[in-house]
N, C-alpha and C. Protein backbone atom coordinates (compact mmCIF):
# COMPACT_ATOMS: atom_id res chain seq x y z
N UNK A 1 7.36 14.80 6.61
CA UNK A 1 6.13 14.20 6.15
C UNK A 1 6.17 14.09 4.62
N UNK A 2 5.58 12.51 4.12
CA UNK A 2 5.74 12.89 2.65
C UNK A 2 3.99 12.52 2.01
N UNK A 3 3.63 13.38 1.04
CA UNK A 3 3.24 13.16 0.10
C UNK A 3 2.42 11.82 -0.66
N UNK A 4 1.34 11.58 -0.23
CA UNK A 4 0.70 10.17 -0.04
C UNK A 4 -0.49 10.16 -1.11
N UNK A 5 -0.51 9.26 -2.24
CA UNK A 5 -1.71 9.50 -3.29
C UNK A 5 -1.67 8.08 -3.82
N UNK A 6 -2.76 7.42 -3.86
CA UNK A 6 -3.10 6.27 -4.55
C UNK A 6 -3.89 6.46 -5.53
N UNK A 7 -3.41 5.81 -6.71
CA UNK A 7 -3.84 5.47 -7.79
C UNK A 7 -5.27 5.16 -7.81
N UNK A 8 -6.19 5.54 -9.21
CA UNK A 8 -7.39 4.76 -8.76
C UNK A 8 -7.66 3.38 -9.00
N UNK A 9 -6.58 2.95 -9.53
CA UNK A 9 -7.04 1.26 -10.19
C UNK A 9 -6.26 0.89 -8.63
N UNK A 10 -5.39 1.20 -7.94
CA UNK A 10 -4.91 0.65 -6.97
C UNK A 10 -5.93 0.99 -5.57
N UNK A 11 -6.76 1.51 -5.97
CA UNK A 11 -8.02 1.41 -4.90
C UNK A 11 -9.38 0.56 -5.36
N UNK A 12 -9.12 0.78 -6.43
CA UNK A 12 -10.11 0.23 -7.34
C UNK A 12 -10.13 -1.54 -6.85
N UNK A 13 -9.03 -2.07 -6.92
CA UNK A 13 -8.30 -3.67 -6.44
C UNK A 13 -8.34 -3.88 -4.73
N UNK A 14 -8.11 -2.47 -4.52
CA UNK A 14 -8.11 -3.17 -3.13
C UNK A 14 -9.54 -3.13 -2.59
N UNK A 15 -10.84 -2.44 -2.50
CA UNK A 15 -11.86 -2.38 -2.36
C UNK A 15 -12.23 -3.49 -3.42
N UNK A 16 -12.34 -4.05 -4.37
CA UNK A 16 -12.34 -5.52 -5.01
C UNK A 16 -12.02 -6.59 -3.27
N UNK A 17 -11.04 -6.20 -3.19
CA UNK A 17 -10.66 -7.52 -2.11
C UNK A 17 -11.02 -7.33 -0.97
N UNK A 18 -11.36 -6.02 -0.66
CA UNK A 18 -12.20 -5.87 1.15
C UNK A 18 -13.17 -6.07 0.79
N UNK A 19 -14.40 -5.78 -0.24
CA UNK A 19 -15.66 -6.42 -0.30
C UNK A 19 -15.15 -8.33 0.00
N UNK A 20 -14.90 -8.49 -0.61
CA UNK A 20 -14.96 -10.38 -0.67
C UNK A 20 -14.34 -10.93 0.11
N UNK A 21 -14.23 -10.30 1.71
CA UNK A 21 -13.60 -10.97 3.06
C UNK A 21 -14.65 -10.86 3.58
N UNK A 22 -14.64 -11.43 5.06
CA UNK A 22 -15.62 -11.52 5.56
C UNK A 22 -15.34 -10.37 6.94
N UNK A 23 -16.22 -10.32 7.66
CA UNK A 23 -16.11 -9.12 8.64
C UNK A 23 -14.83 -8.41 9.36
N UNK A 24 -14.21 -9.66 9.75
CA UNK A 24 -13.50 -9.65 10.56
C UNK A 24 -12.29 -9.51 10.02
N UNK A 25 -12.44 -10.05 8.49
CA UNK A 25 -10.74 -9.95 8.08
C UNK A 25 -10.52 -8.25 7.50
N UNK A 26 -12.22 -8.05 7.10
CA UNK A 26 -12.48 -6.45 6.49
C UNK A 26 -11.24 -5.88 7.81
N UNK A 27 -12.08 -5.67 8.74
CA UNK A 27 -11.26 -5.13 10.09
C UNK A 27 -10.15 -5.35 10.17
N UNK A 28 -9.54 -6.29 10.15
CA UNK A 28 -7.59 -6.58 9.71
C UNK A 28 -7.38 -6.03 9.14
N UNK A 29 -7.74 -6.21 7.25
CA UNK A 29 -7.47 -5.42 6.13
C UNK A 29 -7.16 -3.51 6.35
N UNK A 30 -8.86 -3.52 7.24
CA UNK A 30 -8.76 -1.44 7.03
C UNK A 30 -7.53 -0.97 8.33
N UNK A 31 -7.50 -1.88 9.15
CA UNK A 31 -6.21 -1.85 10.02
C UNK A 31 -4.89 -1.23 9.36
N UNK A 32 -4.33 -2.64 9.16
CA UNK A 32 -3.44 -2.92 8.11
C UNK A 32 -2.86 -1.50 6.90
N UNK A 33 -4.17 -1.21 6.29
CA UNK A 33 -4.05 -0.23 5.29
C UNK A 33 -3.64 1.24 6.20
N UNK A 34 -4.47 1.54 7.31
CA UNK A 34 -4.11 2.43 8.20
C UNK A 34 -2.83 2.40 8.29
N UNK A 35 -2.45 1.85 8.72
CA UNK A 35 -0.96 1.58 9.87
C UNK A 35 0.16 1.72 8.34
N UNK A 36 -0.18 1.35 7.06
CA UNK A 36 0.40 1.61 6.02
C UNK A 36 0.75 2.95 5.50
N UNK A 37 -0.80 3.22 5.78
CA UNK A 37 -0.58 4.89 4.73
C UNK A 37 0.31 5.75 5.95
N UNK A 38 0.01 5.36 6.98
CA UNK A 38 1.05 6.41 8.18
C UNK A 38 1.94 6.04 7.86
N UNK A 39 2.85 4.83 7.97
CA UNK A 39 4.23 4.79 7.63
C UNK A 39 4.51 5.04 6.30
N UNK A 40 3.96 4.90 5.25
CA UNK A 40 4.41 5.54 3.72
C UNK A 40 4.48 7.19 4.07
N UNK A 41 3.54 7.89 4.92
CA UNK A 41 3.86 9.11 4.99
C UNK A 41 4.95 9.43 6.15
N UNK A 42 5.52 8.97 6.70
CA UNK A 42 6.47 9.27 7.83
C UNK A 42 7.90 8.42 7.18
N UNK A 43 7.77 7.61 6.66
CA UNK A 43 9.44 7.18 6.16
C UNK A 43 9.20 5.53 5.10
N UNK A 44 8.82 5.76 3.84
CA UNK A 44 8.44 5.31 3.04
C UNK A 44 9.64 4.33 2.54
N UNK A 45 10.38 4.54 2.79
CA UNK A 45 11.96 4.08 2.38
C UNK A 45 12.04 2.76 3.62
N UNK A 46 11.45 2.57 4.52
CA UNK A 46 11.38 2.09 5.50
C UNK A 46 10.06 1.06 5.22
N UNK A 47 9.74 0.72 4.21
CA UNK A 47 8.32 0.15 4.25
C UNK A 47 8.75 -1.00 2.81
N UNK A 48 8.52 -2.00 3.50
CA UNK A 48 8.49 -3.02 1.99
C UNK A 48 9.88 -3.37 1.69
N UNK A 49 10.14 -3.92 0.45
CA UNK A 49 10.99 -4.35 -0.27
C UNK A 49 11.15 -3.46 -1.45
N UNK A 50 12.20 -3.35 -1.29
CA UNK A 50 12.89 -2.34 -2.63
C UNK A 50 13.00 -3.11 -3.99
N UNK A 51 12.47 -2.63 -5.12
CA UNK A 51 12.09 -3.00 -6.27
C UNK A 51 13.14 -1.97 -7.42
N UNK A 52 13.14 -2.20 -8.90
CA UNK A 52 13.64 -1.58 -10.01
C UNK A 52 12.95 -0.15 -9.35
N UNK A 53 14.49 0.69 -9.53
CA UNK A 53 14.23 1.69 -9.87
C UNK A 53 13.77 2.41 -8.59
N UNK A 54 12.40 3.36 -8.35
CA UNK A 54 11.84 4.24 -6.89
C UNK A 54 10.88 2.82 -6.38
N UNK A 55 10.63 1.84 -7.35
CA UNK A 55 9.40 0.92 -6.77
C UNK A 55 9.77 0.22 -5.55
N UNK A 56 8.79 -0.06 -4.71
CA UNK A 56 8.88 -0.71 -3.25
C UNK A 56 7.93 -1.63 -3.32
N UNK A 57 7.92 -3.01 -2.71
CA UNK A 57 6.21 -3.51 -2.67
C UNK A 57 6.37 -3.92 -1.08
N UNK A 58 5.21 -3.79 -0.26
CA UNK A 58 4.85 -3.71 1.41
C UNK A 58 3.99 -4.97 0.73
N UNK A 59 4.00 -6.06 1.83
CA UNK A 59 2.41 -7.36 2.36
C UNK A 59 2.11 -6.98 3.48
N UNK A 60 1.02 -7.10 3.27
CA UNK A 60 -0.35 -6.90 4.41
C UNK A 60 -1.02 -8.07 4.22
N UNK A 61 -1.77 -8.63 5.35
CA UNK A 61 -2.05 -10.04 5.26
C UNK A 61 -3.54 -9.73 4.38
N UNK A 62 -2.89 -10.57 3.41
CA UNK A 62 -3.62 -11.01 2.28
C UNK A 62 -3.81 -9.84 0.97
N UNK A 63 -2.76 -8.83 0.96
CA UNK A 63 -2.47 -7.70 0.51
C UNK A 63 -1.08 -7.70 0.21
N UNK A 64 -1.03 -7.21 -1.25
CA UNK A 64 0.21 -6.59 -1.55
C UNK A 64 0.12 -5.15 -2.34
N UNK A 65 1.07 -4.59 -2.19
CA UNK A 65 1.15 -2.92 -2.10
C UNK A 65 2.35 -2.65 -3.19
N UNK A 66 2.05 -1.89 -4.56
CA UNK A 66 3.23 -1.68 -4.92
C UNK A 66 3.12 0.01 -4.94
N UNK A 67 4.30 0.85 -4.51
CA UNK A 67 4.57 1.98 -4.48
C UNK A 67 5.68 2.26 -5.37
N UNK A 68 5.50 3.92 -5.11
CA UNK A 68 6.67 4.87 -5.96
C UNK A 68 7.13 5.91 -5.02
N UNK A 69 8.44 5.77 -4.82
CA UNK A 69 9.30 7.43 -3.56
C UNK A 69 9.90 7.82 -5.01
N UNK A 70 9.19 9.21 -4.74
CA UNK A 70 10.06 10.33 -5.67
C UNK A 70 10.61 10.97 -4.48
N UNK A 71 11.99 10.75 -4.09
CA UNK A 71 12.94 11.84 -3.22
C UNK A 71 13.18 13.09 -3.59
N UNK A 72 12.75 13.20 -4.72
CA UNK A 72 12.77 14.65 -5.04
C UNK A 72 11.12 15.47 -4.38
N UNK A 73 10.41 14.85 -5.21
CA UNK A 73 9.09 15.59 -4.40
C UNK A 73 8.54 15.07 -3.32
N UNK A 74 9.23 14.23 -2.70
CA UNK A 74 9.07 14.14 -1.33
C UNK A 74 7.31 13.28 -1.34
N UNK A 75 7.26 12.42 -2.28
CA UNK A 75 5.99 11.78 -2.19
C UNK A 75 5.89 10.76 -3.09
N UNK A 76 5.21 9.52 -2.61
CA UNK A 76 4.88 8.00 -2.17
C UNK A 76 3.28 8.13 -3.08
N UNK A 77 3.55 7.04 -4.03
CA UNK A 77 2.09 7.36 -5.30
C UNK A 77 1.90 5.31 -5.22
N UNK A 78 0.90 5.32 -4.50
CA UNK A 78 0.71 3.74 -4.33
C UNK A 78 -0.05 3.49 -5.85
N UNK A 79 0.87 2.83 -6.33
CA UNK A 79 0.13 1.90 -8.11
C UNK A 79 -0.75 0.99 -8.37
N UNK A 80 -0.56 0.04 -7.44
CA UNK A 80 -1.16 -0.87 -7.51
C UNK A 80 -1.58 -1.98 -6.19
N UNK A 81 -2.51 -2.45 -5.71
CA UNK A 81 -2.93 -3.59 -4.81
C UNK A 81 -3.39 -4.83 -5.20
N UNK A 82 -3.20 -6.05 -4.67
CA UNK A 82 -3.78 -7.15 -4.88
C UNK A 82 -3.58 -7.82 -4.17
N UNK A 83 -4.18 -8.93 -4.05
CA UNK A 83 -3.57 -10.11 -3.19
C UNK A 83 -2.66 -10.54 -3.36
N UNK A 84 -2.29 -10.52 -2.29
CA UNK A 84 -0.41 -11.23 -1.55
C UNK A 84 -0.92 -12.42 -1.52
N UNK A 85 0.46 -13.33 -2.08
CA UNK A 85 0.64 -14.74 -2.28
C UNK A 85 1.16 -15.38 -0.47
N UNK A 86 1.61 -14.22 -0.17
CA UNK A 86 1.83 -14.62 1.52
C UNK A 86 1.18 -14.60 2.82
């Protein structure tokens, strides 16, 4: 199990973008984020696209996710959210 902490500007953005959907996509979105933070904590290395350096970025529909794996401390520090261009 690893080590799971989001940033506050990276909650800060994503609650920005679940207010301004409408019901139903809210419900996709808090889905989505679910099914995220479990797999960042069960095998984080396994999630997204590998970026410079520990960075990874995961899409979620209408969401993008940028993270950090420190393999040393065994924990996943989500930086930043915004809308995905995909």
């Amino acid at each position: 199990m690893w080590a799971l902490t989001w940033k506050a500007p990276a909650l800060d953005r994503m609650a920005d973008r679940y207010v301004a959907l409408d019901p139903v996509r809210r419900e996709q979105m808090a889905g989505a984020v679910e099914q995220l933070n479990a797999r960042l904590r069960s095998d984080p290395l396994d999630v997204g696209e590998s970026r410079a350096g520990d960075y990874r970025l995961a899409f979620l529909p209408g969401l993008q996710v940028l993270f950090r794996v420190d393999l040393t401390a065994r924990a996943v520090e989500v930086i930043d959210a915004g809308p995905s261009g995909r």
